[in-house]
N, C-alpha and C. Protein backbone atom coordinates (compact mmCIF):
# COMPACT_ATOMS: atom_id res chain seq x y z
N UNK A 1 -65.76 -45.22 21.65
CA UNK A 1 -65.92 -44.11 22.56
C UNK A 1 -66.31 -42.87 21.78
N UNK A 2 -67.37 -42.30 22.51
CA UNK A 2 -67.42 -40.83 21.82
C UNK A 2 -67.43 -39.54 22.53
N UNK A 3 -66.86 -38.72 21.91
CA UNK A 3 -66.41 -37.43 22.88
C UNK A 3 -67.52 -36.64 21.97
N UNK A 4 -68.22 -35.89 22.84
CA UNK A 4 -68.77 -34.39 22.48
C UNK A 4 -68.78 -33.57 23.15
N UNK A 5 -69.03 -32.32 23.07
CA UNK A 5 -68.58 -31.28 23.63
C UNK A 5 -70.24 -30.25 23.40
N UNK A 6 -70.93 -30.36 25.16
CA UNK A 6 -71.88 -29.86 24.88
C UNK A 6 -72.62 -28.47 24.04
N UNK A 7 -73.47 -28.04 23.28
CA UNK A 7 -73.83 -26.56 22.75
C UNK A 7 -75.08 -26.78 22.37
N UNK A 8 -75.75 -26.16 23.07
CA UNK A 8 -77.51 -25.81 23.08
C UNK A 8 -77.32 -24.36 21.81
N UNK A 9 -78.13 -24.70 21.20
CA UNK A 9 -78.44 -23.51 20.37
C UNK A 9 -79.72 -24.01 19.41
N UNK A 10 -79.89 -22.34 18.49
CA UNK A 10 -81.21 -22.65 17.92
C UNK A 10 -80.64 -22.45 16.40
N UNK A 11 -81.57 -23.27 16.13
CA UNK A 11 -81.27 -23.21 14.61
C UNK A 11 -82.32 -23.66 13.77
N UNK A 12 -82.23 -23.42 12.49
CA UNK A 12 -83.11 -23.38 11.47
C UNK A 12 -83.37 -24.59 10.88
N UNK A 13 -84.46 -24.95 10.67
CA UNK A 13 -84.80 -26.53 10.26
C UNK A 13 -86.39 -26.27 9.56
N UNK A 14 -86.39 -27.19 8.56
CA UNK A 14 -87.66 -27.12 7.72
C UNK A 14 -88.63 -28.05 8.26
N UNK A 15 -89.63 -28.09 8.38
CA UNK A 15 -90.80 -28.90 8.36
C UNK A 15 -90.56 -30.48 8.38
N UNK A 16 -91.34 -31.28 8.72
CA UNK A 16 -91.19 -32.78 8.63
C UNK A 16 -89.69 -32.99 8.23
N UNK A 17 -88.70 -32.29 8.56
CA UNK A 17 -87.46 -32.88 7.76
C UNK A 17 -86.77 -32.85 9.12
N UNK A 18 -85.18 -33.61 8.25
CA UNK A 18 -84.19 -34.17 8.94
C UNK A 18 -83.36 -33.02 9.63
N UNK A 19 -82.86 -32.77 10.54
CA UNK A 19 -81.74 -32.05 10.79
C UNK A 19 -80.45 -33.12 10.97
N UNK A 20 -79.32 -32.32 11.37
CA UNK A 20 -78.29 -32.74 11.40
C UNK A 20 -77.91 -33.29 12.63
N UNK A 21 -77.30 -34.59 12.93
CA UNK A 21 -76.94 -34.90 14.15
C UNK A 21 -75.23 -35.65 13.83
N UNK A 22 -74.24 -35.26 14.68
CA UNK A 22 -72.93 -35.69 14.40
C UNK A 22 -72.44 -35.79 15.64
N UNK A 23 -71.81 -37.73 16.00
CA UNK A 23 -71.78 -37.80 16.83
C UNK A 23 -70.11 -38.50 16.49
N UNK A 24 -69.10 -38.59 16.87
CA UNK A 24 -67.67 -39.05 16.03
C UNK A 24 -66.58 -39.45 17.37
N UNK A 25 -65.94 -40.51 16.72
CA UNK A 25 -65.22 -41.27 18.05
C UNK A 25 -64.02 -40.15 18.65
N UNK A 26 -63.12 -40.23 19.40
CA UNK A 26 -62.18 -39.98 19.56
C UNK A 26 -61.53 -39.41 18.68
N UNK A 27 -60.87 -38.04 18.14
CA UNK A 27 -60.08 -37.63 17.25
C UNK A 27 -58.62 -37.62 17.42
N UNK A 28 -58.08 -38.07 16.43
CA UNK A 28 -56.60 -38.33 15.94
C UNK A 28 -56.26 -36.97 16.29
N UNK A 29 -54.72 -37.47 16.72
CA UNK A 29 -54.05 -36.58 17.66
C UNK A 29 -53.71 -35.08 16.82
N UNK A 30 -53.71 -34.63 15.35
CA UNK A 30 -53.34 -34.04 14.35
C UNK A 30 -54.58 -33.00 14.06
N UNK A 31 -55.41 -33.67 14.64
CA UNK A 31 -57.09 -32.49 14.71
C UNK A 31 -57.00 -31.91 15.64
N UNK A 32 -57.58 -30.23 15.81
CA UNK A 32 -57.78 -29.65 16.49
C UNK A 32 -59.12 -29.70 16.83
N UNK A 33 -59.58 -29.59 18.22
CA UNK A 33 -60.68 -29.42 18.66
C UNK A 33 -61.25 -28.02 18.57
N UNK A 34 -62.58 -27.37 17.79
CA UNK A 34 -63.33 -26.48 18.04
C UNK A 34 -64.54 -26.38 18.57
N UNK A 35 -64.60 -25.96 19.52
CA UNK A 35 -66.33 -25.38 20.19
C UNK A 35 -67.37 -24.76 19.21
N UNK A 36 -68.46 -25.34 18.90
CA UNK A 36 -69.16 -24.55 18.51
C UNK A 36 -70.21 -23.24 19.27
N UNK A 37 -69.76 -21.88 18.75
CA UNK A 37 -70.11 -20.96 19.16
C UNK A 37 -72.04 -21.11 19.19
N UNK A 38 -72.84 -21.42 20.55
CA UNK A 38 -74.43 -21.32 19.90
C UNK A 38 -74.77 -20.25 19.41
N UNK A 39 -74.16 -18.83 20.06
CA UNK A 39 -74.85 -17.93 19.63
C UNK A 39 -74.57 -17.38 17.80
N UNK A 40 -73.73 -18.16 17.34
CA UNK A 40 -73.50 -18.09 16.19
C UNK A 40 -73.66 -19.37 15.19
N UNK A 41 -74.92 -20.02 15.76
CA UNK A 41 -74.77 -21.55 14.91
C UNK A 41 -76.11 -21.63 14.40
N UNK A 42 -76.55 -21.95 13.33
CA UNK A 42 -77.74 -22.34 12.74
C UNK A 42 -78.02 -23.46 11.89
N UNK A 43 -79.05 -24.42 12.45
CA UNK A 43 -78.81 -25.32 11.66
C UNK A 43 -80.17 -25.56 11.15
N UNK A 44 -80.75 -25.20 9.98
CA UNK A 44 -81.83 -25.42 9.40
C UNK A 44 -82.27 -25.69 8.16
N UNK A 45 -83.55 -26.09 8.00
CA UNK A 45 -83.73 -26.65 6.89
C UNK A 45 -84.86 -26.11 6.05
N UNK A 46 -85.14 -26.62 4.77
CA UNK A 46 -86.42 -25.89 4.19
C UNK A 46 -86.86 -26.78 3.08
N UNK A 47 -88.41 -27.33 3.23
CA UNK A 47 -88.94 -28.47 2.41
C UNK A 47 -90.13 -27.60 1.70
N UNK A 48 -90.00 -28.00 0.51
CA UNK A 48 -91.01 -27.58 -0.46
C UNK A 48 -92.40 -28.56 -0.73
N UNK A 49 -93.63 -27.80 -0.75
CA UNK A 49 -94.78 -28.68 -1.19
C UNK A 49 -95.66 -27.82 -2.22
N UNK A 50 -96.49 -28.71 -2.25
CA UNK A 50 -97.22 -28.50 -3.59
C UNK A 50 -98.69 -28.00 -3.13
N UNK A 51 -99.08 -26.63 -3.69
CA UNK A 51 -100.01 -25.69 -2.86
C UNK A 51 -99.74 -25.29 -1.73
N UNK A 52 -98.67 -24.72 -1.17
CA UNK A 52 -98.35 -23.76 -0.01
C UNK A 52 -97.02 -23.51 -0.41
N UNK A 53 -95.99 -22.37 0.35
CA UNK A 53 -95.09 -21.54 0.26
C UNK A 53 -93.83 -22.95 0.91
N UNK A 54 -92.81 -22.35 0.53
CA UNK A 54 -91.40 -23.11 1.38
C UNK A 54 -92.00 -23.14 2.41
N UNK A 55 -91.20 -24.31 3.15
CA UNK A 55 -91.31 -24.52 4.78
C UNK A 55 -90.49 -24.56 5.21
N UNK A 56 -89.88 -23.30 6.56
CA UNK A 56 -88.74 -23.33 7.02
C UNK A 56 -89.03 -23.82 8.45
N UNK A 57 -87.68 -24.41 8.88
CA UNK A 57 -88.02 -25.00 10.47
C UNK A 57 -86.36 -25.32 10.96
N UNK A 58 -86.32 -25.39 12.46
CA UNK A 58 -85.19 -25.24 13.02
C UNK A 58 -85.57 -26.31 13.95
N UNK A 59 -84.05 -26.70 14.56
CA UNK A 59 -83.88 -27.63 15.74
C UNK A 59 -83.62 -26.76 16.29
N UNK A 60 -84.10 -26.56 18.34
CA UNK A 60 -83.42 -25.96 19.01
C UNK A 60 -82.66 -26.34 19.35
N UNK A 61 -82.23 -27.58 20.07
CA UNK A 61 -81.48 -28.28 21.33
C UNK A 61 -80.19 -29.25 20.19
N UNK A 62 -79.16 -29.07 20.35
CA UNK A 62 -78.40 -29.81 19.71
C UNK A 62 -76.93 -29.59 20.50
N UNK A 63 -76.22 -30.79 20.13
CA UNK A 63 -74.50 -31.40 20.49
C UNK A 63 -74.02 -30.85 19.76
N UNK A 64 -72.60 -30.54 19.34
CA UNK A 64 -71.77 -31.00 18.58
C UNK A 64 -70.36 -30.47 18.94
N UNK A 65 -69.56 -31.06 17.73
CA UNK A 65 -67.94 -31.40 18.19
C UNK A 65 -67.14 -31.32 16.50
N UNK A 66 -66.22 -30.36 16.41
CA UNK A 66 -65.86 -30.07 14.80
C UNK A 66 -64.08 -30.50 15.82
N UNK A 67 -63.56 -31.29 15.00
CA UNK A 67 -61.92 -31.22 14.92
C UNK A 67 -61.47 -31.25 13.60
N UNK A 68 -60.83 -30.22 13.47
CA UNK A 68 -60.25 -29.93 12.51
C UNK A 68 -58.66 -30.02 11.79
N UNK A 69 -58.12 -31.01 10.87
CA UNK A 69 -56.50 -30.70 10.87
C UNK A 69 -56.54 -30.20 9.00
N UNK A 70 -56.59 -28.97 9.43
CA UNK A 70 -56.40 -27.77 7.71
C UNK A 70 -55.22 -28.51 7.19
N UNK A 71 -54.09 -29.33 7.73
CA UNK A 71 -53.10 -29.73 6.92
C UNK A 71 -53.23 -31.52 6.37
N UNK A 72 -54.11 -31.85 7.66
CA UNK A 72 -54.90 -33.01 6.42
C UNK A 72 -55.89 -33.32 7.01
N UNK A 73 -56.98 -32.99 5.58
CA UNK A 73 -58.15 -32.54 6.37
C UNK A 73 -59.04 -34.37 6.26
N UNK A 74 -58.63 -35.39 5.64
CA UNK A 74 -58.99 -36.46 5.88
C UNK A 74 -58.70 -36.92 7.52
N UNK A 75 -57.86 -36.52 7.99
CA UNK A 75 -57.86 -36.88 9.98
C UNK A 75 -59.26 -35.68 10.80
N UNK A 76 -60.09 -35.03 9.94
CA UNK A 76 -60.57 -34.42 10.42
C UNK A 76 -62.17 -34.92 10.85
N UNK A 77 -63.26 -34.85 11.66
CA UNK A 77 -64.55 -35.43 11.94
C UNK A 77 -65.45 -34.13 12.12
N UNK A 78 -66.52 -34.55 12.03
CA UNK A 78 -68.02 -33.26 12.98
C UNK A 78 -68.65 -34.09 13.04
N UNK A 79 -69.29 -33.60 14.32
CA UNK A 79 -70.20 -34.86 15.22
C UNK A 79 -71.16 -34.31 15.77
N UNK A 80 -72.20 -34.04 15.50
CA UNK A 80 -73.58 -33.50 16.02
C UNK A 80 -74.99 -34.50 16.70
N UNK A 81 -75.35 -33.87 17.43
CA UNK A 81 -76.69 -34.40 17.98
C UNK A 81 -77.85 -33.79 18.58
N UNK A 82 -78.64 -33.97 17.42
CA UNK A 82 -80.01 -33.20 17.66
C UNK A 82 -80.90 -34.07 18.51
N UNK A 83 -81.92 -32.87 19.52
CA UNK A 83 -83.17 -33.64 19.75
C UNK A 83 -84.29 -32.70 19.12
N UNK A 84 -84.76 -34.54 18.46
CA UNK A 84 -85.58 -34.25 17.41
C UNK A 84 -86.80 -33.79 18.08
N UNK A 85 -87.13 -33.36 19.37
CA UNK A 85 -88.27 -32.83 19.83
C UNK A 85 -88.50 -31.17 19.45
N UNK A 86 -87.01 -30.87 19.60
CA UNK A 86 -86.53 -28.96 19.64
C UNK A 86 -87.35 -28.94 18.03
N UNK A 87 -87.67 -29.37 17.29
CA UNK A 87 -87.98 -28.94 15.98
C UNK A 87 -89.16 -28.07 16.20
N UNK A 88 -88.82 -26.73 15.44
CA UNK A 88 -89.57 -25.65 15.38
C UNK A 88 -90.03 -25.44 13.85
N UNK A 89 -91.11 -24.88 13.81
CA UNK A 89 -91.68 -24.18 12.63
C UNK A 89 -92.05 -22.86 12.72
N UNK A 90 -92.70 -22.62 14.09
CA UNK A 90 -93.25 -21.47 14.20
C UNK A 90 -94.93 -21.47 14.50
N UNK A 91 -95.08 -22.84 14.66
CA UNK A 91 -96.37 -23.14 14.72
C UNK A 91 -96.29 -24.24 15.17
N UNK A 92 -96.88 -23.76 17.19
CA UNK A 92 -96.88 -25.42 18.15
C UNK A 92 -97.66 -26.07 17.78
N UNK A 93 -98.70 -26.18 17.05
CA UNK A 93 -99.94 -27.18 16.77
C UNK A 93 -99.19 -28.16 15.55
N UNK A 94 -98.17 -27.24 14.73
CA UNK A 94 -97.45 -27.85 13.74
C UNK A 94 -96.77 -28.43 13.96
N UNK A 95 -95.69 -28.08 14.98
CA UNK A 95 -94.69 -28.49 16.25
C UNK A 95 -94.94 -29.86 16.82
N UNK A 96 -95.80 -30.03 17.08
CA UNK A 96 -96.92 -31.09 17.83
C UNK A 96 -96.78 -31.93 16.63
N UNK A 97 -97.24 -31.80 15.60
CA UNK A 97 -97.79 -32.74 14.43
C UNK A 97 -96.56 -33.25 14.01
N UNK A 98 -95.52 -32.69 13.87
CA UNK A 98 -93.98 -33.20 13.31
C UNK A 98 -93.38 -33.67 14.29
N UNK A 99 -94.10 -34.23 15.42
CA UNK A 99 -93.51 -34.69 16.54
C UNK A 99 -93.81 -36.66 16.76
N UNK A 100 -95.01 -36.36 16.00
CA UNK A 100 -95.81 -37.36 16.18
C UNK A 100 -94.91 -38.96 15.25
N UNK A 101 -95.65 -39.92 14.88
CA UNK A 101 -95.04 -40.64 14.41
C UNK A 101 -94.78 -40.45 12.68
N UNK A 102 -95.86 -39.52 12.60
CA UNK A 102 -96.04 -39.47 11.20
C UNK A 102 -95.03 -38.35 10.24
N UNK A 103 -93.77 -38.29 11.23
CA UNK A 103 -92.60 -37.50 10.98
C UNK A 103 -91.70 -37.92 12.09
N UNK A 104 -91.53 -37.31 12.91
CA UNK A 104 -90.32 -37.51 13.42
C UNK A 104 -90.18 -38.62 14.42
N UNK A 105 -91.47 -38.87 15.30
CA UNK A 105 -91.66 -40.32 15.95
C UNK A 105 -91.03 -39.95 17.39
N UNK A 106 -90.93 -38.83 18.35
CA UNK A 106 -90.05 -38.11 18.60
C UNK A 106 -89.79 -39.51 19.76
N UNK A 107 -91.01 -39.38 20.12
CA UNK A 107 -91.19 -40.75 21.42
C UNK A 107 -90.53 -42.38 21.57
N UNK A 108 -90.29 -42.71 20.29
CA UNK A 108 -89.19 -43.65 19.86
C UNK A 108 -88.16 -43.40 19.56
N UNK A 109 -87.29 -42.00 18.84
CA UNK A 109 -86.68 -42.04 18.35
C UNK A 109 -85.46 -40.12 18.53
N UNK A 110 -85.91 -39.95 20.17
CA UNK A 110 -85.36 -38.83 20.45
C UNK A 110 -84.29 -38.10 19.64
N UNK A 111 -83.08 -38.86 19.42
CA UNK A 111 -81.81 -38.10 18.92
C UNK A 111 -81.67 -38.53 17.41
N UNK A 112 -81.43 -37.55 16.70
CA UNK A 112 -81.28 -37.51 15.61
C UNK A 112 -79.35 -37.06 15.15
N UNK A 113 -78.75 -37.73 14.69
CA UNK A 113 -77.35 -38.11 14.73
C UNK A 113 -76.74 -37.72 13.27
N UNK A 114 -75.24 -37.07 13.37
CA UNK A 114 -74.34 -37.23 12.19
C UNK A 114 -73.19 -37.42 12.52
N UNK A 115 -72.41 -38.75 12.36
CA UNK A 115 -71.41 -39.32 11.82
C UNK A 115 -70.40 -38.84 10.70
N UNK A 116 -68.93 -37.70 10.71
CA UNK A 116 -68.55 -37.73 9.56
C UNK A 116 -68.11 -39.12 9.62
N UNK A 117 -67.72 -40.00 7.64
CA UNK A 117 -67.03 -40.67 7.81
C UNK A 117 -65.67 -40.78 6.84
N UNK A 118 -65.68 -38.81 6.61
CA UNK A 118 -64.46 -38.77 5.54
C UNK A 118 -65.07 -37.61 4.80
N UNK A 119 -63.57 -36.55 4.77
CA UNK A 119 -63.55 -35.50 4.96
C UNK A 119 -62.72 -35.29 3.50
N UNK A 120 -62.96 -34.56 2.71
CA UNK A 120 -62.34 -34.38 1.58
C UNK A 120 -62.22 -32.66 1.35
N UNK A 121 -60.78 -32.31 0.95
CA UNK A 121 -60.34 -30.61 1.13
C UNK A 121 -60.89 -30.58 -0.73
N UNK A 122 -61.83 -29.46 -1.30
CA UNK A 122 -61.69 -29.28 -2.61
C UNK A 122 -60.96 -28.19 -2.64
N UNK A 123 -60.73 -27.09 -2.19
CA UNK A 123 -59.97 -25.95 -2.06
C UNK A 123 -59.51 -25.38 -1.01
N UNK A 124 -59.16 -24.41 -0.64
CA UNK A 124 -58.85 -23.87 0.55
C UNK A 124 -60.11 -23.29 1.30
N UNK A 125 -61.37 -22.82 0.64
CA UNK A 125 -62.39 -22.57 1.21
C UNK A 125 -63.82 -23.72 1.05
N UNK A 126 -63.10 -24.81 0.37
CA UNK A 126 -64.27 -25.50 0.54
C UNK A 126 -63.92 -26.98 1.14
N UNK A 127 -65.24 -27.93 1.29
CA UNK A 127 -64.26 -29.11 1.66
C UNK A 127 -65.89 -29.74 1.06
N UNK A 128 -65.67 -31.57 1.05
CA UNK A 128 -66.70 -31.94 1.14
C UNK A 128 -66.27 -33.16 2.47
N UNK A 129 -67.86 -33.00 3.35
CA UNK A 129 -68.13 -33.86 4.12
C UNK A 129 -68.75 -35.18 4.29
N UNK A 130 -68.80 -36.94 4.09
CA UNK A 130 -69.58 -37.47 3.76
C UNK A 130 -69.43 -38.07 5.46
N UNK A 131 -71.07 -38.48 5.63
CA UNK A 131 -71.35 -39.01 6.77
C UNK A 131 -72.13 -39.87 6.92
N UNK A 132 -72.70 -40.55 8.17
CA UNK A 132 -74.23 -41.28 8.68
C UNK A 132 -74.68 -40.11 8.91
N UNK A 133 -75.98 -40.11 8.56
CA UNK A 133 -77.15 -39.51 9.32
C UNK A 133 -78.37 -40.64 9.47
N UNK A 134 -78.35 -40.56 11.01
CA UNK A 134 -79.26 -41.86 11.71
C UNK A 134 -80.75 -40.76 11.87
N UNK A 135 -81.65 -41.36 11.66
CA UNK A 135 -83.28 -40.37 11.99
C UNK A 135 -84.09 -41.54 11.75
N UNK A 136 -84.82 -41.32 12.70
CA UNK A 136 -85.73 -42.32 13.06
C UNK A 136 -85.44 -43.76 13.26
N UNK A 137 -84.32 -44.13 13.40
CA UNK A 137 -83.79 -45.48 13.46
C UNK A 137 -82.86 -46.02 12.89
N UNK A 138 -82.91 -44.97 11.51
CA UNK A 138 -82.40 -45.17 10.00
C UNK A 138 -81.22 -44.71 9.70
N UNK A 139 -80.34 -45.51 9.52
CA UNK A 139 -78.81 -44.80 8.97
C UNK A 139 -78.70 -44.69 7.20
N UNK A 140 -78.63 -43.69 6.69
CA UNK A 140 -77.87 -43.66 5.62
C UNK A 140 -76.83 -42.63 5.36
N UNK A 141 -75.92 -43.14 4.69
CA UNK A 141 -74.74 -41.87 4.27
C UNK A 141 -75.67 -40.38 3.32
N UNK A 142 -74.68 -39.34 4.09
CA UNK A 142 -75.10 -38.18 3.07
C UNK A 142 -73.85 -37.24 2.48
N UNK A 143 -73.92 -36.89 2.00
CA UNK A 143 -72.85 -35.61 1.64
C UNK A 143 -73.10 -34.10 1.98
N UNK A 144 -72.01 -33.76 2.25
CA UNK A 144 -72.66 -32.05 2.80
C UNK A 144 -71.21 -31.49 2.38
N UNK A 145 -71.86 -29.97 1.27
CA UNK A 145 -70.54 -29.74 1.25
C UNK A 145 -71.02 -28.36 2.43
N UNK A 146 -69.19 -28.13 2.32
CA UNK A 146 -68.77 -27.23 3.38
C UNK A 146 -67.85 -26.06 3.06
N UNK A 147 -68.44 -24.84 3.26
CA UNK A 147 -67.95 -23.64 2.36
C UNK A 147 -66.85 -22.78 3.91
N UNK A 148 -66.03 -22.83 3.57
CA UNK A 148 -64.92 -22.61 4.74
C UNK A 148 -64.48 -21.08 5.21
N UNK A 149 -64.27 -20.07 6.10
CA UNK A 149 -64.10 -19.00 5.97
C UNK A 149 -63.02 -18.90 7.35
N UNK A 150 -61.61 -18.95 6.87
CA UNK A 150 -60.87 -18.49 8.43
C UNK A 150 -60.52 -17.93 9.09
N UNK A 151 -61.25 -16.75 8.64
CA UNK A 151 -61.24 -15.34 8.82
C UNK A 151 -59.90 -14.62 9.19
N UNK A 152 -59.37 -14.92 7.53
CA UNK A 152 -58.18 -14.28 7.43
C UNK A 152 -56.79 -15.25 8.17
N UNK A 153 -57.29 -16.38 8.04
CA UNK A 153 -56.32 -17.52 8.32
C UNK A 153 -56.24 -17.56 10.08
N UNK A 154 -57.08 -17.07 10.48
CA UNK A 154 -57.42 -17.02 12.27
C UNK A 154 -57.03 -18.33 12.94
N UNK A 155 -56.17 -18.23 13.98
CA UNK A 155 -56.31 -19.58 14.77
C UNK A 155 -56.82 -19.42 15.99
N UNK A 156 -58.04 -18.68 15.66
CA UNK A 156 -58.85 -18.84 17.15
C UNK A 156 -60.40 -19.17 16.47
N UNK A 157 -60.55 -18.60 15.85
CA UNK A 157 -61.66 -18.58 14.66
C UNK A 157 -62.13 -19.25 13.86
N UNK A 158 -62.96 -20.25 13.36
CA UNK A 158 -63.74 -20.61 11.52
C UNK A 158 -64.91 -20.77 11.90
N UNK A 159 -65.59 -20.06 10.24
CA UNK A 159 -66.78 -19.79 10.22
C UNK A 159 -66.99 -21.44 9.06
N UNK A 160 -68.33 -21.69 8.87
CA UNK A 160 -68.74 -22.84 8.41
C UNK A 160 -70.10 -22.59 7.83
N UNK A 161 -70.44 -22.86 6.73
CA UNK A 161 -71.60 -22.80 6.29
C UNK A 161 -71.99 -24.25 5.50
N UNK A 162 -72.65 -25.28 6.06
CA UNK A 162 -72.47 -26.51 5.08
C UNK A 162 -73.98 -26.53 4.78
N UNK A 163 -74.43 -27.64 3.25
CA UNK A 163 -75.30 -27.72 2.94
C UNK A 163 -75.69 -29.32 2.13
N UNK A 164 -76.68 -29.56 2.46
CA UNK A 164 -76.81 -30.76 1.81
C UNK A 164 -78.61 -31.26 1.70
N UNK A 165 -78.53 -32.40 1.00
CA UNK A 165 -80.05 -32.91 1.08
C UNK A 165 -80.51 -33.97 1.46
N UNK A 166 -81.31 -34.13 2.11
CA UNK A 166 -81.69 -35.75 2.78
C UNK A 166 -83.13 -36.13 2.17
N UNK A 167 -83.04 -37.56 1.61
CA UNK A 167 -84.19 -37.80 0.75
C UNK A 167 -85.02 -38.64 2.16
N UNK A 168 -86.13 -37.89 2.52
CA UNK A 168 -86.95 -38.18 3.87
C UNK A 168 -87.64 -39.44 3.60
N UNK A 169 -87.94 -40.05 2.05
CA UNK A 169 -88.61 -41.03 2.27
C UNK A 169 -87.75 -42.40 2.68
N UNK A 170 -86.08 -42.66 2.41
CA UNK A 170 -85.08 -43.58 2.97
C UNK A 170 -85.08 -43.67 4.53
N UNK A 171 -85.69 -42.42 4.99
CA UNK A 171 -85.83 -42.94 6.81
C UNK A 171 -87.09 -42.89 7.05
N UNK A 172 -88.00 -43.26 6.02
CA UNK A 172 -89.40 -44.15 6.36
C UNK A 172 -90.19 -43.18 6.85
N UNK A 173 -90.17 -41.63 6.61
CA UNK A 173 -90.89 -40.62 6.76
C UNK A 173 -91.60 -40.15 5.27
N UNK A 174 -92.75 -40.90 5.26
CA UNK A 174 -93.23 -40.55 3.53
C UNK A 174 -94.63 -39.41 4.35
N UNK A 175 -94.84 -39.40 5.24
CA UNK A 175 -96.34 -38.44 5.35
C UNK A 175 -96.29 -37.20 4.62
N UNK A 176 -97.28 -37.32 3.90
CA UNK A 176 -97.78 -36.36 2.95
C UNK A 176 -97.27 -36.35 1.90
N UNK A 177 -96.16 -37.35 1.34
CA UNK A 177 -95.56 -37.52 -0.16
C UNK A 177 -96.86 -37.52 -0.97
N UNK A 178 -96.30 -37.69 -2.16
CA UNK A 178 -95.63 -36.63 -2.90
C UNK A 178 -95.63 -34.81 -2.53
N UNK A 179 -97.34 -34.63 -2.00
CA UNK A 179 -97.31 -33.26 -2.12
C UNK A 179 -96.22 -32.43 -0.95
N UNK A 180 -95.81 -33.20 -0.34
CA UNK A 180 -94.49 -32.56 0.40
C UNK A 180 -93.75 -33.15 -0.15
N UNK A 181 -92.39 -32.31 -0.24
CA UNK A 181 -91.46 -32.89 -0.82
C UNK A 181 -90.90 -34.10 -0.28
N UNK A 182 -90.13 -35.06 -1.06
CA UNK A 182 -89.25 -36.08 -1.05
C UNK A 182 -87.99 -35.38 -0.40
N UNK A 183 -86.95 -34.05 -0.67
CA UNK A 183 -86.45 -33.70 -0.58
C UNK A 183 -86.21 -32.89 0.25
N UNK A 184 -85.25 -32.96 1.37
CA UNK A 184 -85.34 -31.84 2.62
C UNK A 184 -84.17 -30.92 2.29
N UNK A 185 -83.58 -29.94 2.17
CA UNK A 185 -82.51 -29.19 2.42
C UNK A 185 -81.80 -28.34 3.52
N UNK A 186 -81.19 -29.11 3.67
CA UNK A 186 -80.17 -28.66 5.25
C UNK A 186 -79.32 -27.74 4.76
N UNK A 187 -79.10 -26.37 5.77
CA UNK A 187 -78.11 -25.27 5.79
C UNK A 187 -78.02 -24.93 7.09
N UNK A 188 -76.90 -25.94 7.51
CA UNK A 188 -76.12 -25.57 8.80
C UNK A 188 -75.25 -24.26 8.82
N UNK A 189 -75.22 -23.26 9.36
CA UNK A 189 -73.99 -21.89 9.83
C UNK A 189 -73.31 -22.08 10.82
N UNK A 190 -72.24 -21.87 11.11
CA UNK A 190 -71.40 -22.10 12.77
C UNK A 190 -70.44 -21.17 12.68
N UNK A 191 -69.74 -20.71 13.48
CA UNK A 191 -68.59 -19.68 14.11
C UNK A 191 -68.15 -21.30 14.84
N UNK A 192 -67.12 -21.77 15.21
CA UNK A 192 -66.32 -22.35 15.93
C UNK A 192 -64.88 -21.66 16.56
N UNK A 193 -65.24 -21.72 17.70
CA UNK A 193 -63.76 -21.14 18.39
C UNK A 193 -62.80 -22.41 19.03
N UNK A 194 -61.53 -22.20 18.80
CA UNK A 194 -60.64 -22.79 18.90
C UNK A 194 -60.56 -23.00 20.57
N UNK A 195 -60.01 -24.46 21.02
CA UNK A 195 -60.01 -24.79 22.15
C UNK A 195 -58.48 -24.55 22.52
């Protein structure tokens, strides 16, 4: 069974790359459920190539679902779900082209998914996250760490800034390798308010 908890928002995403999708069963009774705030959530990415500038790009349309237990943060999940159509650059003709099969495949392969599957506390402000991320058909585990802020130990409140990298050619998206990067970099932001 999976519970999510709907939130449309826009966020930042790079070019031909992966965003984040987290989709997570039922949470143990010891997690708290948080909403993610849209107007405070960004989830984007930025891929480098060879003869042109960074490429930044965003998902608009996305799920997700953070439960959180600060006292053990292994009972804890985030569960997101992107549609991989919302991917923005800033350029619909580009928009169009990263839609196609030769990136995102949008027409086969609408939702783009993240699975935590284990949650590790390194400090009080950081944690690391390892998950599935499914894109284009393709599951592989990733790591994302997660830089924590509770604004002053708030229990209505956490801010979230996670970051990680997805190697685009493992979900069978090589168009334009080498001179685009192999390498996508995800920097999700969130405000989550307490349910």
């Amino acid at each position: 069974m999976f519970v999510l908890l709907p939130v449309r928002h826009r966020a930042k995403l790079l070019t031909c790359l992966v965003c984040v999708g987290f989709v997570t069963p039922a949470y143990p009774s010891g997690a708290r459920n948080w909403r993610i705030d849209p107007a405070h959530t960004n989830i984007g990415f930025v891929v480098d190539g060879v003869g042109w500038p960074r490429t930044k790009g965003q998902f608009k349309d996305f799920n997700g679902k953070i439960a959180i237990d600060f006292d053990h943060p292994a009972a804890s999940h985030v569960a997101f779900q992107v549609a991989a159509k919302s991917v923005d650059v800033g350029s619909s003709s580009f928009n169009d082209y990263l839609r196609t099969d030769a990136f995102f495949d949008v027409a086969r392969y609408p939702v783009i998914t993240f699975t935590s599957t284990h949650v590790e506390k390194v400090n009080e402000h950081h944690a690391q996250v390892t998950g599935d991320l499914t894109l284009r058909g393709v599951t592989h585990p990733v790591v994302i760490e997660v830089d924590v802020n509770r604004n002053g130990n708030s229990d209505s409140k956490v801010d979230f800034r996670a970051t990680g990298i997805v190697h685009r050619l493992e979900f069978n998206m090589s168009a334009g390798f080498p001179a685009i990067s192999n390498d996508v970099d995800l920097v999700v932001t969130t405000e989550a308010l307490a349910e």
